[in-house]
Structure formats: structure tokens, C-alpha cells
Protein backbone atom coordinates (compact mmCIF):
# COMPACT_ATOMS: atom_id res chain seq x y z
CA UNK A 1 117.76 -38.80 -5.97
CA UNK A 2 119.21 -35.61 -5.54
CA UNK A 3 118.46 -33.19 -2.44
CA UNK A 4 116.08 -30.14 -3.52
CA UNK A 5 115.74 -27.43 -2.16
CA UNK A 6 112.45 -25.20 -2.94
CA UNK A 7 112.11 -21.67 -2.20
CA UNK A 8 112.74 -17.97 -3.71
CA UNK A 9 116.09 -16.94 -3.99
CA UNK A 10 115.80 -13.57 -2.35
CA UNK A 11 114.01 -14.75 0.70
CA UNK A 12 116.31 -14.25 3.82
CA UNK A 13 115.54 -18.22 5.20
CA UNK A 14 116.52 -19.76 2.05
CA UNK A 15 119.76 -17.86 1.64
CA UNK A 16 120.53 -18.80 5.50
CA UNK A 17 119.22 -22.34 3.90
CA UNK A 18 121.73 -22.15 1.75
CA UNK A 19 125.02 -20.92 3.97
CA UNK A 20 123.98 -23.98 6.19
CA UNK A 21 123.89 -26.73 3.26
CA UNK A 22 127.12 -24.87 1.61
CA UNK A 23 128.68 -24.75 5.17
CA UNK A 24 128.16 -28.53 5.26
CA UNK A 25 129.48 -29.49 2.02
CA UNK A 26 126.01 -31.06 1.19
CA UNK A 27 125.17 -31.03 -2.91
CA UNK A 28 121.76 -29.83 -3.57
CA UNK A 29 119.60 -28.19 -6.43
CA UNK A 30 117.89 -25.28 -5.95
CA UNK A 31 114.02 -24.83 -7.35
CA UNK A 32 113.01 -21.32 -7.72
CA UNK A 33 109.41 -20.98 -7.57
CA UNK A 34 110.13 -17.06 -8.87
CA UNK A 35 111.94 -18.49 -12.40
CA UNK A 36 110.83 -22.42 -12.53
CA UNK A 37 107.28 -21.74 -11.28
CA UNK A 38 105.26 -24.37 -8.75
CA UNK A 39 102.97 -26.25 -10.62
CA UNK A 40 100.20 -28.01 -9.08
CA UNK A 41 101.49 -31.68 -9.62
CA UNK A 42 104.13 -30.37 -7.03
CA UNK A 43 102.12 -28.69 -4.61
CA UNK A 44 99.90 -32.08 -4.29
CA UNK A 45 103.67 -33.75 -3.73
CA UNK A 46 104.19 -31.45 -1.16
CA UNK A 47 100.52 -31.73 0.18
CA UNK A 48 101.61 -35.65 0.21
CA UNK A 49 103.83 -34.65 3.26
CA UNK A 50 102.13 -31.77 5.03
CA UNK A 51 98.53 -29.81 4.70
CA UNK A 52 97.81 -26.80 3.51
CA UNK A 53 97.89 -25.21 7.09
CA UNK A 54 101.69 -26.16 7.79
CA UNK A 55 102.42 -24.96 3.78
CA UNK A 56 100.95 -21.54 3.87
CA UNK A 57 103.02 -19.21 5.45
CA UNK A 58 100.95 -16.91 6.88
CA UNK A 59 103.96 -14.21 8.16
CA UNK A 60 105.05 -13.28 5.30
CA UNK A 61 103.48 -9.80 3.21
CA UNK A 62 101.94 -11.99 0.57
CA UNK A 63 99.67 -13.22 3.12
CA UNK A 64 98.76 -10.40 4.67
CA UNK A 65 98.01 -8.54 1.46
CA UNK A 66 95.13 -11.32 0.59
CA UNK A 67 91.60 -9.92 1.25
CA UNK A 68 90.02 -11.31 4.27
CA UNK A 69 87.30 -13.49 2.27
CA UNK A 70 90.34 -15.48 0.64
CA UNK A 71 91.77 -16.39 4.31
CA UNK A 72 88.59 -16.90 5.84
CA UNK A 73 87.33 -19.38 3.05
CA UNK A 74 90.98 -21.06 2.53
CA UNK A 75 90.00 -25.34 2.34
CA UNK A 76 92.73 -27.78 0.43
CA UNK A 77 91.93 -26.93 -2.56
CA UNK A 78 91.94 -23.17 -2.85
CA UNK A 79 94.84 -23.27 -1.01
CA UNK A 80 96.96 -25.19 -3.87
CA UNK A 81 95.23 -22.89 -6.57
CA UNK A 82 96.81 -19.87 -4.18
CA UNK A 83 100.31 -21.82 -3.66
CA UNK A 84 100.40 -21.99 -7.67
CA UNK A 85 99.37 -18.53 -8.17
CA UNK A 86 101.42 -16.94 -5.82
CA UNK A 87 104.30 -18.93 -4.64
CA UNK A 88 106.08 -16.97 -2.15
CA UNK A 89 103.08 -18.25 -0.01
CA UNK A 90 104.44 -21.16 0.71
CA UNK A 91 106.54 -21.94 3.80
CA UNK A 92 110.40 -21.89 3.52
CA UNK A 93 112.28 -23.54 2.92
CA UNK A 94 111.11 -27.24 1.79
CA UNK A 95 113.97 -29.62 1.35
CA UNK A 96 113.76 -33.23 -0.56
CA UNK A 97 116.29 -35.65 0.42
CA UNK A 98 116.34 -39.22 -0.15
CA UNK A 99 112.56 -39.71 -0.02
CA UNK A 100 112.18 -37.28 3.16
CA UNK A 101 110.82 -34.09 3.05
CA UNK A 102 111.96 -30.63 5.54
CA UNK A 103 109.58 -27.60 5.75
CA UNK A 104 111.13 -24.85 7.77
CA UNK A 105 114.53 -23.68 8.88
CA UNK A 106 115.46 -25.43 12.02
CA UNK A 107 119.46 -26.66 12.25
CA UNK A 108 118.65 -29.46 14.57
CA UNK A 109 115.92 -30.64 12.07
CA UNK A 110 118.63 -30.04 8.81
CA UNK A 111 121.45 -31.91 10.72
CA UNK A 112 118.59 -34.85 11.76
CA UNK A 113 117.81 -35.14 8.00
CA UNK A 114 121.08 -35.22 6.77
CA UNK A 115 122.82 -37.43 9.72
């Protein structure tokens, strides 16, 4: 199974993501959510790991451009009809490798899953 890496290629955490896995000599595939989409047989793969609290990221502009009545009334399931809707919502970067699953950019957490 090959390592994955899941994000938006313009997003400054995935392209420091990427310096680290490059830097490392570690193969991976990169899935776009921008030009391969997120559908929601993913998100539920992802929701297999973590909830919808730890997926959202709630930082970023996308976020705080929702109306207030969407945040308020986020539950599991609106939030994976917003995560496939609007993809840059969710938390980067997610890594698959080897059955084990990375959300965030942490190097001591990268090495850990790769050592």
C-alpha cells in the first residue's frame, strides 16, 4: 500500500509536508482534493480514524467565511456533506501509510510514523 498524502497543493503545510517527505527520501502519492475531489466514501475512511472535530480545520478562511448557523449546528453528518463540498476544510495534511493514518504537521509525529 502506498503512502498518501491528502491535501491542496497550494496550502503552505502540505508543501512543508512535502519538503519533509522529499527531504527523507520517502515515496508517496499526492491526493489533491482541489483536482481529484474528496468524495464521501473517503471522508467516512477518514472519519474511521478521527471525528469530525479533529477533521475540520477551523483556522483556516474557509471556516471562518461559513455563516454562524452552519458552525453552530455542525453534527457528523453535516460535517462530511461540508468536507465534500468544500475541501480545503479539512485539516492538513492527512497521511496514509501502511494501514496508519497522520492528521497534522508535526515532525516528531512524521518521523514516529515512518520509523
Amino acid at each position: 500500500m502506498p503512502t498518501t498524502l491528502f491535501g491542496i497543493n497550494n496550502c503552505d503545510t502540505i508543501k512543508r509536508t512535502k519538503k519533509w517527505l522529499d527531504a527523507h527520501s520517502i515515496e508517496y502519492e499526492f491526493h489533491d482534493y482541489k483536482k481529484l475531489g474528496c468524495s464521501k466514501q473517503l471522508i467516512q475512511q477518514f472519519m474511521g480514524y478521527f471525528d469530525h472535530e479533529q477533521l475540520i480545520n477551523r483556522r483556516g478562511t474557509t471556516w471562518r467565511k461559513l455563516p454562524e448557523s452552519v458552525k453552530n449546528s455542525l453534527d457528523a453528518s453535516s460535517a462530511v456533506e461540508l468536507m465534500i463540498d468544500q475541501p480545503s476544510m479539512i485539516k492538513r495534511p492527512l497521511i496514509q501509510h501502511q494501514g496508519k493514518v497522520l492528521l497534522g504537521y508535526n515532525e516528531q509525529d512524521l518521523t514516529d510514523l515512518f520509523t
